[in-house]
PDB file of N, CA and C in Angstrom:
ATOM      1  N   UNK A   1     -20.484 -41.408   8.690  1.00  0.00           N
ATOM      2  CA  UNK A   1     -20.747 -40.289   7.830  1.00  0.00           C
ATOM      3  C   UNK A   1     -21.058 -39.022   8.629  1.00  0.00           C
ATOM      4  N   UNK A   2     -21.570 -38.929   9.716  1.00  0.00           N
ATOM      5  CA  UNK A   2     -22.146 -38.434  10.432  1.00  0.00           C
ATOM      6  C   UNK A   2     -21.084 -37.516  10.643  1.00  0.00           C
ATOM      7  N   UNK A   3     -20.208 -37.923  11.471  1.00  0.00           N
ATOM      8  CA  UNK A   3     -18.713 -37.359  12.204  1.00  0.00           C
ATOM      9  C   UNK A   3     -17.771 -36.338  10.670  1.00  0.00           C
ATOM     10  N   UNK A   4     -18.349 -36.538   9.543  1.00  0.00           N
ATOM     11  CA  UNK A   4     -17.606 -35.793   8.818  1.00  0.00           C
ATOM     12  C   UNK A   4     -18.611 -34.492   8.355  1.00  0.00           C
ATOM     13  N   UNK A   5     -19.708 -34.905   8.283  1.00  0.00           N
ATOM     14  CA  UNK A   5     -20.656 -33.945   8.396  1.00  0.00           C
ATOM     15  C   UNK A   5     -20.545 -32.564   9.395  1.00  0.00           C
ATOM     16  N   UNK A   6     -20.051 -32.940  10.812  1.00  0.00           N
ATOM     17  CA  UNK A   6     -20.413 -31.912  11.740  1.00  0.00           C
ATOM     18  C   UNK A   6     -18.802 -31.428  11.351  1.00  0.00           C
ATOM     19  N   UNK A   7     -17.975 -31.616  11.134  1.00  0.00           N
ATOM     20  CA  UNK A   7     -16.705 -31.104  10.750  1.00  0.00           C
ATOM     21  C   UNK A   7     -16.783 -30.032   9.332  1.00  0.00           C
ATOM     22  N   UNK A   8     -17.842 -30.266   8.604  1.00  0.00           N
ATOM     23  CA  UNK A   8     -17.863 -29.661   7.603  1.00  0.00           C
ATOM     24  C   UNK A   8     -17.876 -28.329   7.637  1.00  0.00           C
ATOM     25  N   UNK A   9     -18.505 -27.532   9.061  1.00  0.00           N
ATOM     26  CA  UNK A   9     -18.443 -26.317   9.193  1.00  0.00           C
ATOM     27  C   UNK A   9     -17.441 -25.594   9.936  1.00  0.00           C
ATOM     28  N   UNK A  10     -16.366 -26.164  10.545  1.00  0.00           N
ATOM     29  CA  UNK A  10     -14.892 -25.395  10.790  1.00  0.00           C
ATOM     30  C   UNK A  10     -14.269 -25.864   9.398  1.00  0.00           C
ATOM     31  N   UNK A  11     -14.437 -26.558   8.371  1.00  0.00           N
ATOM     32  CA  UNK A  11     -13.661 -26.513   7.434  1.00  0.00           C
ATOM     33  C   UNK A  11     -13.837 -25.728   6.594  1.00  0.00           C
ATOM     34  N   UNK A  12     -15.331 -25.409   6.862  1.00  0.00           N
ATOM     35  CA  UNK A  12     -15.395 -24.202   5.724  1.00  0.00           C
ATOM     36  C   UNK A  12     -14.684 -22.746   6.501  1.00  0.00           C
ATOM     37  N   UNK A  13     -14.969 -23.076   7.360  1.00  0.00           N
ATOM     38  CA  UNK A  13     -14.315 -21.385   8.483  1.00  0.00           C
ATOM     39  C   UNK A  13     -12.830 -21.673   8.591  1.00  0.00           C
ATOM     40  N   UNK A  14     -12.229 -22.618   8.169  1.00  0.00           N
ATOM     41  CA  UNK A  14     -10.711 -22.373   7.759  1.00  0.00           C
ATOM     42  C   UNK A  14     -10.072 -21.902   6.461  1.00  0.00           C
ATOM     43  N   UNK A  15     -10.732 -22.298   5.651  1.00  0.00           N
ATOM     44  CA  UNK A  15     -11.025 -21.764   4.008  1.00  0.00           C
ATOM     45  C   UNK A  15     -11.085 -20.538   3.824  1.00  0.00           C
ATOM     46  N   UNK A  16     -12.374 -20.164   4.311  1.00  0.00           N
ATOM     47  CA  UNK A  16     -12.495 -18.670   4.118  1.00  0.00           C
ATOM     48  C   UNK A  16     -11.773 -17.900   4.915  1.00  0.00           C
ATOM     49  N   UNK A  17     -10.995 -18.116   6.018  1.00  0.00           N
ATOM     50  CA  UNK A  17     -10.643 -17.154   7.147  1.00  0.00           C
ATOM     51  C   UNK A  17      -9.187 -17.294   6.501  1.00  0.00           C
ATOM     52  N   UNK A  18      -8.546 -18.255   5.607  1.00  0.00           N
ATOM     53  CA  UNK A  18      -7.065 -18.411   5.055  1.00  0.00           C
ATOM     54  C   UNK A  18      -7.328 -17.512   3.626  1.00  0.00           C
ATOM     55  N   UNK A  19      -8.501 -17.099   3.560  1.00  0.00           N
ATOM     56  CA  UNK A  19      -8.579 -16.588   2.059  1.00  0.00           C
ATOM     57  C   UNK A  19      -8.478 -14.837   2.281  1.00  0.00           C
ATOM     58  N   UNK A  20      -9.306 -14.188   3.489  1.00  0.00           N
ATOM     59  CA  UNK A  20      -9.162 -13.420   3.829  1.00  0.00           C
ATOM     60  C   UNK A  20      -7.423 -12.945   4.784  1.00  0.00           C
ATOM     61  N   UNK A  21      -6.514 -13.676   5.062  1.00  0.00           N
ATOM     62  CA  UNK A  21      -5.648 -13.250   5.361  1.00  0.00           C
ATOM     63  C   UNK A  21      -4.434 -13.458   4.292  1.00  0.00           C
ATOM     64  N   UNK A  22      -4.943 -13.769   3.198  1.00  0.00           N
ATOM     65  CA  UNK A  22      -3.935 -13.626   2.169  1.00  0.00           C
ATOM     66  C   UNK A  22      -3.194 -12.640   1.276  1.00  0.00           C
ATOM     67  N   UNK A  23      -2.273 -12.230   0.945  1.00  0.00           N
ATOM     68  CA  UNK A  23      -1.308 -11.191   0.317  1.00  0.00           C
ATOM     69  C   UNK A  23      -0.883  -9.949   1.669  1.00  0.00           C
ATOM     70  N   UNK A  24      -0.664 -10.519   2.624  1.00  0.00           N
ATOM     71  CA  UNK A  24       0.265  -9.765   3.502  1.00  0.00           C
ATOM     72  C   UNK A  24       1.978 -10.180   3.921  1.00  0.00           C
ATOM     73  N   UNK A  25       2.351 -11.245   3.557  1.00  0.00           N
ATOM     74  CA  UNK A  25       3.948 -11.389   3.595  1.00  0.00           C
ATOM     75  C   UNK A  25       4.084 -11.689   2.138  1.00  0.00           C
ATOM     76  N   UNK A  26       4.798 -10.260   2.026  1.00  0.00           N
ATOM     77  CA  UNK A  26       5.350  -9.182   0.984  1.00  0.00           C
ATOM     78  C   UNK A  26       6.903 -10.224   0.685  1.00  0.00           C
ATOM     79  N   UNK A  27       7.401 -10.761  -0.814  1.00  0.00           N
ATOM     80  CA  UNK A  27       8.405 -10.592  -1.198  1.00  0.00           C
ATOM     81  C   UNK A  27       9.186  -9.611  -1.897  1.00  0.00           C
ATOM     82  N   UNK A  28       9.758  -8.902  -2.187  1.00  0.00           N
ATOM     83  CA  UNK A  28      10.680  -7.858  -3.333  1.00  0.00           C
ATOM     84  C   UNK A  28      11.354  -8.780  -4.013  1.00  0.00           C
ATOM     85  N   UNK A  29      10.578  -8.700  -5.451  1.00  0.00           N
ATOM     86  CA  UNK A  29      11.782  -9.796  -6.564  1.00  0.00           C
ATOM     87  C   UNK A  29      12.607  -8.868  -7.139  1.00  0.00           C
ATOM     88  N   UNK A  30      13.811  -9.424  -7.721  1.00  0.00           N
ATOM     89  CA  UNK A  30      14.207  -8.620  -8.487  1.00  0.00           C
ATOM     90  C   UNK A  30      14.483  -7.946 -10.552  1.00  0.00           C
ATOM     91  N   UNK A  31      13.183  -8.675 -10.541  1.00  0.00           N
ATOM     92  CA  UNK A  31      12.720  -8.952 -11.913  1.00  0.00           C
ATOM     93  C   UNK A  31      11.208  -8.938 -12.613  1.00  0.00           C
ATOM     94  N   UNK A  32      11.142  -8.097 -12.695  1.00  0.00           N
ATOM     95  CA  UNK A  32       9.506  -7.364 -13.284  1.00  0.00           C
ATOM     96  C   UNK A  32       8.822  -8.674 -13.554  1.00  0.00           C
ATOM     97  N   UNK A  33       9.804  -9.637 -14.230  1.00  0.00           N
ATOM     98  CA  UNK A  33       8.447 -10.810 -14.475  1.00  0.00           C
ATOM     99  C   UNK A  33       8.333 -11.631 -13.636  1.00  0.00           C
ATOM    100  N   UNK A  34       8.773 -11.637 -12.404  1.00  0.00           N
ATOM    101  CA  UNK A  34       8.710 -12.117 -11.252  1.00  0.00           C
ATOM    102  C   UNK A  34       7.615 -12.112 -10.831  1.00  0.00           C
ATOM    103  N   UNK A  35       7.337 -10.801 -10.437  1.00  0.00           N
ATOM    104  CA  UNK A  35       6.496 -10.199  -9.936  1.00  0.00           C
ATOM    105  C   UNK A  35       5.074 -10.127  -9.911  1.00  0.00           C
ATOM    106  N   UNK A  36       4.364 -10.795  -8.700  1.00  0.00           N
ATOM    107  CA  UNK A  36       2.470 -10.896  -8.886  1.00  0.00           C
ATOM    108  C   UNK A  36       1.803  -9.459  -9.387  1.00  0.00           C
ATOM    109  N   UNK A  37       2.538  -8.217  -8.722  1.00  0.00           N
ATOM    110  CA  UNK A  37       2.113  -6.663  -8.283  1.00  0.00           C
ATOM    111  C   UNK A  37       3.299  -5.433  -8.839  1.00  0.00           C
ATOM    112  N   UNK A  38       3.136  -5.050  -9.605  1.00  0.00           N
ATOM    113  CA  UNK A  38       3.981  -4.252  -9.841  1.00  0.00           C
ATOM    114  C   UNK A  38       3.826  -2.734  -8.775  1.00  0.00           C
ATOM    115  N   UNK A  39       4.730  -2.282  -8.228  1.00  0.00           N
ATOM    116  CA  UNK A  39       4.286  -1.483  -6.784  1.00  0.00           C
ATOM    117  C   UNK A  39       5.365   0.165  -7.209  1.00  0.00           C
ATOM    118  N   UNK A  40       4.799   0.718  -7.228  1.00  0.00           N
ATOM    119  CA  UNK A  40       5.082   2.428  -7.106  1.00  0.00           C
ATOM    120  C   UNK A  40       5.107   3.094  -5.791  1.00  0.00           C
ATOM    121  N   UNK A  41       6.100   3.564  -5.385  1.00  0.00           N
ATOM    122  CA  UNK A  41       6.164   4.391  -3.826  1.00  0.00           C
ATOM    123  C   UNK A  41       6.026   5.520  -4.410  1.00  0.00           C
ATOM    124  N   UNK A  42       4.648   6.509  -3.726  1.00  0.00           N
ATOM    125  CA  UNK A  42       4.189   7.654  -4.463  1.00  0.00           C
ATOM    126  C   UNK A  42       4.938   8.411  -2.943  1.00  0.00           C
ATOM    127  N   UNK A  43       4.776   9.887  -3.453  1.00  0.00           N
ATOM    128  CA  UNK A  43       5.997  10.812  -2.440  1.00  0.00           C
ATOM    129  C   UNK A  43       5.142  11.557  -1.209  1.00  0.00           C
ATOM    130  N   UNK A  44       3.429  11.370  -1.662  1.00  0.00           N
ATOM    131  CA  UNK A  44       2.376  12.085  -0.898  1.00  0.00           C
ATOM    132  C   UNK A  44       1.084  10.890  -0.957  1.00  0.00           C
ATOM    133  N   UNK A  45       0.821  10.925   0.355  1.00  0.00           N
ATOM    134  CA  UNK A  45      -0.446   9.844   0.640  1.00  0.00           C
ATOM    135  C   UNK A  45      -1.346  10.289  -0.263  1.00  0.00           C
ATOM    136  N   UNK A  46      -1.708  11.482  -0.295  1.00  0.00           N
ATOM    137  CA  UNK A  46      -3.023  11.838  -1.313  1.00  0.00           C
ATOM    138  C   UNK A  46      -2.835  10.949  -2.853  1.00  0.00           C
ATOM    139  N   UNK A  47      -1.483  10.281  -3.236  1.00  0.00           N
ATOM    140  CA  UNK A  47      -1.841   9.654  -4.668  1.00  0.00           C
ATOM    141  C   UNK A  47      -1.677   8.549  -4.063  1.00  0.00           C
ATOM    142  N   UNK A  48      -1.667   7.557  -2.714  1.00  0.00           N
ATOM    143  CA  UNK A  48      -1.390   6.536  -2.948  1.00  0.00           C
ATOM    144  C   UNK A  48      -3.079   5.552  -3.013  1.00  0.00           C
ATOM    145  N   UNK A  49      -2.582   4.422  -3.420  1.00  0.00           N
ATOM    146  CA  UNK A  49      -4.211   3.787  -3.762  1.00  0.00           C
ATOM    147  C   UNK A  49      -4.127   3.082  -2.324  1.00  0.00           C
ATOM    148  N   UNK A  50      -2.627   2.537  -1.873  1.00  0.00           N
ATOM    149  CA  UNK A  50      -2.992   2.004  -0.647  1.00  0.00           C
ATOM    150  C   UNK A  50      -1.955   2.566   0.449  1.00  0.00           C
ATOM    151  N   UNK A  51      -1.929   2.701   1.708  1.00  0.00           N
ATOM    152  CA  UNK A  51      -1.428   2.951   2.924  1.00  0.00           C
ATOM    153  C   UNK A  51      -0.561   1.987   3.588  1.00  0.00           C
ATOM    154  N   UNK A  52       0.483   1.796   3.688  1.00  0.00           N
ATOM    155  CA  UNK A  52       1.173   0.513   3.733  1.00  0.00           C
ATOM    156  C   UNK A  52       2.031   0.563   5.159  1.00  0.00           C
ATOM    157  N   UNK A  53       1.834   0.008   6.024  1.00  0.00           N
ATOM    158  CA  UNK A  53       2.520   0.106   7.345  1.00  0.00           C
ATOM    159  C   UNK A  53       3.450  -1.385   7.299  1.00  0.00           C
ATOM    160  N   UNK A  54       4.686  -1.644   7.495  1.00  0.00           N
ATOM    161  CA  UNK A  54       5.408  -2.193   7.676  1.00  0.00           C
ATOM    162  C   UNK A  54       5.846  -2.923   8.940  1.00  0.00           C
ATOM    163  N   UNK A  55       5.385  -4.370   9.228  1.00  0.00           N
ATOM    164  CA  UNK A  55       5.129  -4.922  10.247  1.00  0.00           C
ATOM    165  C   UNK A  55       6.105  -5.558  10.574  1.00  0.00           C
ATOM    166  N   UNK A  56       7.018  -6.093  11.948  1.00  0.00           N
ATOM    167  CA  UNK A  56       7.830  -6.673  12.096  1.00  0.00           C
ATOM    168  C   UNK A  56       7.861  -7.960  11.984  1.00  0.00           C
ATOM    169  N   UNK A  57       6.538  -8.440  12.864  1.00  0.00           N
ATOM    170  CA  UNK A  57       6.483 -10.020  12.754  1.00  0.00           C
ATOM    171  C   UNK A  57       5.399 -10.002  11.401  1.00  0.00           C
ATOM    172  N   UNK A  58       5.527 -11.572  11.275  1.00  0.00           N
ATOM    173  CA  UNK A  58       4.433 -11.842  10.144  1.00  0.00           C
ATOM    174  C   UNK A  58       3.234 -12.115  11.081  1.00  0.00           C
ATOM    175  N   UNK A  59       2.677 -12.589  12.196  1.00  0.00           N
ATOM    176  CA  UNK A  59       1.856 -12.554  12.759  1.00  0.00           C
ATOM    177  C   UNK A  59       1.299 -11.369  12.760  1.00  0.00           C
ATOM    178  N   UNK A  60       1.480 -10.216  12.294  1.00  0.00           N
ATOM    179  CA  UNK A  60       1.004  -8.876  12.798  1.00  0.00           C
ATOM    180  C   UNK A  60      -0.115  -8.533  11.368  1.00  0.00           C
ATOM    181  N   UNK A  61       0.803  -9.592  10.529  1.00  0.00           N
ATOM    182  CA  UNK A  61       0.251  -9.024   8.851  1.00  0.00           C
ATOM    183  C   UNK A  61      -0.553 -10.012   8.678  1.00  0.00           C
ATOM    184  N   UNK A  62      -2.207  -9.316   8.902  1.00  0.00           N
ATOM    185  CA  UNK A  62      -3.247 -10.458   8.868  1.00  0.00           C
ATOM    186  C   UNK A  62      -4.119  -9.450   8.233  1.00  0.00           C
ATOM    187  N   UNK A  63      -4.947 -10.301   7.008  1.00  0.00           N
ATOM    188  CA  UNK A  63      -5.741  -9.422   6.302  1.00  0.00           C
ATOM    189  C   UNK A  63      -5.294  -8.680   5.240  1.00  0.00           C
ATOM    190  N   UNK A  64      -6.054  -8.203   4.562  1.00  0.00           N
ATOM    191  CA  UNK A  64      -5.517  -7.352   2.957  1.00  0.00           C
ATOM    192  C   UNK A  64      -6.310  -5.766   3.370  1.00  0.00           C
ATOM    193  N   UNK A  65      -5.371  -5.297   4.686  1.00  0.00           N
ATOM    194  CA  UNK A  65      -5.759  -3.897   5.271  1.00  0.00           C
ATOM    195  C   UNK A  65      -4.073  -3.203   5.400  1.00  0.00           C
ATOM    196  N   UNK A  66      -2.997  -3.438   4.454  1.00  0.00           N
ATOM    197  CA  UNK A  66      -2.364  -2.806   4.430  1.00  0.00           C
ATOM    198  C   UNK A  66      -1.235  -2.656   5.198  1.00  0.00           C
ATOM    199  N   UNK A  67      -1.351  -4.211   5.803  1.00  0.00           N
ATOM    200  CA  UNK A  67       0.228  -4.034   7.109  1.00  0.00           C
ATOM    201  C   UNK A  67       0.975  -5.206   6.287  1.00  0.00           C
ATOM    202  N   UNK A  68       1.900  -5.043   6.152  1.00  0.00           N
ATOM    203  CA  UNK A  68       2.732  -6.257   5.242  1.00  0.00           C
ATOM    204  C   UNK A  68       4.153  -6.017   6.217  1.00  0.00           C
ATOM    205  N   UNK A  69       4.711  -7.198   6.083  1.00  0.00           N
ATOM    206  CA  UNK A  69       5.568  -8.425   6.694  1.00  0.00           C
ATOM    207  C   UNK A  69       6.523  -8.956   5.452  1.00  0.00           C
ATOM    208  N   UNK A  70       7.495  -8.505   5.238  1.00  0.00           N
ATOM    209  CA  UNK A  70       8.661  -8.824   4.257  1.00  0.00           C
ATOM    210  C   UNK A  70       9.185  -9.956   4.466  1.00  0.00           C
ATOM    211  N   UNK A  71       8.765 -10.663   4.040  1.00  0.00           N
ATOM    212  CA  UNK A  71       9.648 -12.302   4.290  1.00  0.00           C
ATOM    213  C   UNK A  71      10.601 -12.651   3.337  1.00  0.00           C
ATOM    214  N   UNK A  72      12.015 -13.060   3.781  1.00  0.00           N
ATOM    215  CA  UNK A  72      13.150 -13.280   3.301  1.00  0.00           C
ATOM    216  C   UNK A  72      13.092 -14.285   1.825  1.00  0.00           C
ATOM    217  N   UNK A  73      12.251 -14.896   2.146  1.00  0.00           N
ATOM    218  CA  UNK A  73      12.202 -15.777   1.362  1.00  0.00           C
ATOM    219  C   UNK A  73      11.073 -16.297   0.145  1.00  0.00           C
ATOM    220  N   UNK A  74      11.340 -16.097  -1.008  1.00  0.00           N
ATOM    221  CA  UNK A  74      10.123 -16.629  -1.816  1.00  0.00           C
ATOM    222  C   UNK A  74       9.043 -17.366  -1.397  1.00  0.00           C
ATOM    223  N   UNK A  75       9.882 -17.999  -1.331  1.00  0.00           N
ATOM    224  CA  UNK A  75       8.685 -19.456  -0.932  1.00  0.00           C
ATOM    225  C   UNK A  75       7.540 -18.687   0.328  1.00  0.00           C
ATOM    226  N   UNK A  76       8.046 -18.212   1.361  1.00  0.00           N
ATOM    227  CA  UNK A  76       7.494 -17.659   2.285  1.00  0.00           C
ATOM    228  C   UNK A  76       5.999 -16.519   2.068  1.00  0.00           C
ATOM    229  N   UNK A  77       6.579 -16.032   0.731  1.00  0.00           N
ATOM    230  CA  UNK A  77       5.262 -15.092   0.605  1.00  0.00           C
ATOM    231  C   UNK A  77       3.836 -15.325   0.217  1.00  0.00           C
ATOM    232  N   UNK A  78       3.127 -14.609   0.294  1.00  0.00           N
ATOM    233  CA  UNK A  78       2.067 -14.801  -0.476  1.00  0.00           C
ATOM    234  C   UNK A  78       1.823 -13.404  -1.505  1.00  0.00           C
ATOM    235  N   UNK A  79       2.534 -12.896  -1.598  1.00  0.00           N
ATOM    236  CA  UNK A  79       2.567 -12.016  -3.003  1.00  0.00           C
ATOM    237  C   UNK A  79       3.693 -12.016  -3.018  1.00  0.00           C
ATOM    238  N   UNK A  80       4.354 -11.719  -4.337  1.00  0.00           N
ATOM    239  CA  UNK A  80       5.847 -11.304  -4.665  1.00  0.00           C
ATOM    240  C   UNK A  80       5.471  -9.406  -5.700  1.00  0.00           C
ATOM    241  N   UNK A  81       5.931  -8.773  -5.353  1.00  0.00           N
ATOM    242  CA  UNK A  81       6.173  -7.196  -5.626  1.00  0.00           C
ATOM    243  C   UNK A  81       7.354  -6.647  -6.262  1.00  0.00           C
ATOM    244  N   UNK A  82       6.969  -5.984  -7.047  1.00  0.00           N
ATOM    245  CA  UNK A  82       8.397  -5.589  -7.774  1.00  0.00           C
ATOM    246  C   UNK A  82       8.286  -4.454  -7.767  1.00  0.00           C
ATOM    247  N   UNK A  83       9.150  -2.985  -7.123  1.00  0.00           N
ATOM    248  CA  UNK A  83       8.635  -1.486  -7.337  1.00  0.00           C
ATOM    249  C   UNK A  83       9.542  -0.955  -8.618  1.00  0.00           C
ATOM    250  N   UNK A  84       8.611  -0.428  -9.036  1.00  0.00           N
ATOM    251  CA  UNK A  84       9.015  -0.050 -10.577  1.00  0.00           C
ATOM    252  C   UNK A  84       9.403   1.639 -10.210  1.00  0.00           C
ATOM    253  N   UNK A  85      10.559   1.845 -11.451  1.00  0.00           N
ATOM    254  CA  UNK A  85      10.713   3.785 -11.515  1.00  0.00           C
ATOM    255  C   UNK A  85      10.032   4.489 -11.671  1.00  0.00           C
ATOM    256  N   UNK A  86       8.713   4.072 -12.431  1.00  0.00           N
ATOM    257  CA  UNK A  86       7.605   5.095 -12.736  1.00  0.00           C
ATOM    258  C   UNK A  86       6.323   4.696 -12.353  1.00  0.00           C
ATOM    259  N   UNK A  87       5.643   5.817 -12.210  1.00  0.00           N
ATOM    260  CA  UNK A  87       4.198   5.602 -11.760  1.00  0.00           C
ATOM    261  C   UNK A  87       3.164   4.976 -12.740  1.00  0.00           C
ATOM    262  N   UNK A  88       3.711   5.389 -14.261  1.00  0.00           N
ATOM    263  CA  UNK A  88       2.913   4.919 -15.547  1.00  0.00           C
ATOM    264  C   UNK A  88       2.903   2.778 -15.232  1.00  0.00           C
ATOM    265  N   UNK A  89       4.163   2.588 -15.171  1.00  0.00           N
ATOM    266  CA  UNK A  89       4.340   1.330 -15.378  1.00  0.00           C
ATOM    267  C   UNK A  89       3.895   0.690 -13.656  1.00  0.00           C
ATOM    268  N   UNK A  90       3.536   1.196 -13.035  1.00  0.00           N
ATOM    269  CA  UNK A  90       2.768   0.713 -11.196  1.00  0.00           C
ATOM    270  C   UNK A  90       1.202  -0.171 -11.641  1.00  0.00           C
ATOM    271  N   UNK A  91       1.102  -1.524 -10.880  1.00  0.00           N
ATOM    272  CA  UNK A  91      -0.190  -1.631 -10.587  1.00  0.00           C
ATOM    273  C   UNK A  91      -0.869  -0.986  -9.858  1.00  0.00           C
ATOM    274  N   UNK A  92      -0.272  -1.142  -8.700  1.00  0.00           N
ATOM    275  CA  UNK A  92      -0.322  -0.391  -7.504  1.00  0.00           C
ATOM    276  C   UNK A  92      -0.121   0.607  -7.123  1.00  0.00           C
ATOM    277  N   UNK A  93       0.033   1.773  -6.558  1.00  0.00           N
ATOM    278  CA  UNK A  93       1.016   2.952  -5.887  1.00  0.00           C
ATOM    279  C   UNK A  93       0.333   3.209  -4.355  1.00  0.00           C
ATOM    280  N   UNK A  94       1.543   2.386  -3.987  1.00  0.00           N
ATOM    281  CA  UNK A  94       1.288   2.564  -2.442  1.00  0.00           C
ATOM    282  C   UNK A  94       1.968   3.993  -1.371  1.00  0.00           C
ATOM    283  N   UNK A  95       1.695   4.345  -0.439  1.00  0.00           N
ATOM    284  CA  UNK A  95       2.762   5.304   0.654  1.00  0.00           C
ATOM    285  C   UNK A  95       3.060   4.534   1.770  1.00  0.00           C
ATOM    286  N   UNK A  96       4.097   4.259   2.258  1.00  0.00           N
ATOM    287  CA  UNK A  96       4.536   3.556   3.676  1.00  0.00           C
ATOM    288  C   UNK A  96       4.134   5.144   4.422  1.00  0.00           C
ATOM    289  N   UNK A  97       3.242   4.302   6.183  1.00  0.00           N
ATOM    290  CA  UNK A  97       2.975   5.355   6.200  1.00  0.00           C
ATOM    291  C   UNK A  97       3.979   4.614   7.960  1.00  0.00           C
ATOM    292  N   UNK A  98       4.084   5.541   8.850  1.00  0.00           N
ATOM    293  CA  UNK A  98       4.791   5.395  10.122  1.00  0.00           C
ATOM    294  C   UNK A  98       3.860   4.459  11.476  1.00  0.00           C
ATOM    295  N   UNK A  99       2.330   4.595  11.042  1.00  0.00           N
ATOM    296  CA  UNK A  99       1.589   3.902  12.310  1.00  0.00           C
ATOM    297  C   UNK A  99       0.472   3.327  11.636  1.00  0.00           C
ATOM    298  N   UNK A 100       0.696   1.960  12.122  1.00  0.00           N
ATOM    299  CA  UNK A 100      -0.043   0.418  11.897  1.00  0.00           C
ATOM    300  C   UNK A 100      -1.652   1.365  11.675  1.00  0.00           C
ATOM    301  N   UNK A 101      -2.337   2.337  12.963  1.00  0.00           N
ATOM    302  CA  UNK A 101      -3.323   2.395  12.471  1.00  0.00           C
ATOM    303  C   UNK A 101      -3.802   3.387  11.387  1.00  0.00           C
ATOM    304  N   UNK A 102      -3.030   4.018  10.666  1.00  0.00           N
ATOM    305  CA  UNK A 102      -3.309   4.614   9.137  1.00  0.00           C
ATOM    306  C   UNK A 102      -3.201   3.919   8.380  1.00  0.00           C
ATOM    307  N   UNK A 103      -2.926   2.478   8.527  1.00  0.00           N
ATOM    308  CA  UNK A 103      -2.485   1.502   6.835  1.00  0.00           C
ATOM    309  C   UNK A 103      -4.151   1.165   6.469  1.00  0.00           C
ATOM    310  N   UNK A 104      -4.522   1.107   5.468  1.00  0.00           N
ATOM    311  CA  UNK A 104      -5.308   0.687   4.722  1.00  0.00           C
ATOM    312  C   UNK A 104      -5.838   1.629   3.503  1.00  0.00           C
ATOM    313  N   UNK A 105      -6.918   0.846   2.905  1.00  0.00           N
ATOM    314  CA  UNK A 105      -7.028   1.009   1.192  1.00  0.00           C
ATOM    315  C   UNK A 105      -7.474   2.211   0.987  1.00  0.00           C
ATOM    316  N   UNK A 106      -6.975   3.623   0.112  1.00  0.00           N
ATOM    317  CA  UNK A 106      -7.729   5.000  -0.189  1.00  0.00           C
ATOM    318  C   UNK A 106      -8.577   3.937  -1.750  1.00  0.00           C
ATOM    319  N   UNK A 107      -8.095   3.395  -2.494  1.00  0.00           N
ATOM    320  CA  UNK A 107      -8.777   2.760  -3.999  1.00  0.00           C
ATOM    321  C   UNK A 107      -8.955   1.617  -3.781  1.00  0.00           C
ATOM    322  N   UNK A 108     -10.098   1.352  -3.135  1.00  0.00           N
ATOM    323  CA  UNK A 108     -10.980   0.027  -2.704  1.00  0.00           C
ATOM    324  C   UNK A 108     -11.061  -0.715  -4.523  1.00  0.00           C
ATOM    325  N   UNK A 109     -10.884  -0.233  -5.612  1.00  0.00           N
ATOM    326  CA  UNK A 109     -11.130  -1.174  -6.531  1.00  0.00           C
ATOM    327  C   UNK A 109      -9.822  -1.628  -7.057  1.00  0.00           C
ATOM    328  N   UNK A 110      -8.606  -1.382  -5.928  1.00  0.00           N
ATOM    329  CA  UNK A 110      -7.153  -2.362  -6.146  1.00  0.00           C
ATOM    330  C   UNK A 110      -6.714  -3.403  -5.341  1.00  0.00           C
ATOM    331  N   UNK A 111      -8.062  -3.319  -4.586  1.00  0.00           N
ATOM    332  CA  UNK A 111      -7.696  -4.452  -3.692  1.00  0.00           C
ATOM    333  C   UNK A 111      -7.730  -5.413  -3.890  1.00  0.00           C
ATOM    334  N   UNK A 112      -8.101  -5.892  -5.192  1.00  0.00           N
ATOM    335  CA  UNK A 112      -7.811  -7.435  -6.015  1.00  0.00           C
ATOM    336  C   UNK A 112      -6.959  -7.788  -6.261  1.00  0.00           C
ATOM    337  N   UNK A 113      -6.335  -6.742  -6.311  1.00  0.00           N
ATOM    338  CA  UNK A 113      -4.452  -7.279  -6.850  1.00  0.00           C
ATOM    339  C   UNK A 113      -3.765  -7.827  -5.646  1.00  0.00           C
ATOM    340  N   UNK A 114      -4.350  -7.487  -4.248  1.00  0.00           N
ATOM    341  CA  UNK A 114      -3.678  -8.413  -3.290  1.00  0.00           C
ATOM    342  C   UNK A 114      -4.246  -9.577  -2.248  1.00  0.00           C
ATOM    343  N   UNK A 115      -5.585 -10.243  -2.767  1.00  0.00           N
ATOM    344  CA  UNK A 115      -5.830 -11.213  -2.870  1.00  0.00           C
ATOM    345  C   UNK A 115      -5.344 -12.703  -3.357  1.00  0.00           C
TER     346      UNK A 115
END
């Protein structure tokens, strides 16, 4: 009993540390009801709620701070996104911005949606 006991505390630090790096490899569906996040590309950072830097590897996209990793494949993601024509119909409205260190949240109370 003993030996499962002292294990109990990297299992909890795998849990939580997989919970905090979740909703960074980004799918694009092509069907609104697909979709976990409905996502708006606004034209000026000042309206976006989040800052979105576009990462090559998925290793890079760790955490819900705004660097996302497009993975080819459904199965692969941990959010699926659909960008809609209008800003009315957006959960979200993000700006891709050019450098990893400007990505993160301006509306800290949307960051549930990518959990």
């Amino acid at each position: 009993m003993r030996p499962v006991l002292s294990c109990l505390p990297l299992l909890c630090l795998l849990v939580f540390s997989s919970l905090e790096t979740a909703a960074q490899k980004i799918f694009s569906v092509e069907y609104e009801s697909r979709a976990d996040v409905k996502v708006f590309v606004v034209d000026y950072e000042s309206r976006a709620d989040l800052l979105v830097f576009k990462e090559d590897y998925a290793s890079n996209a760790n955490g819900n701070e705004g660097r996302w990793h497009f993975v080819e494949y459904e199965s692969r993601a941990d959010k699926k996104v659909f960008f809609v024509d209008y800003e009315s119909r957006a959960d979200l409205k993000v700006f891709f911005v050019d450098y990893q260190s400007r990505a993160g949240w301006k509306n800290k109370s949307k960051q549930h949606l990518l959990y």
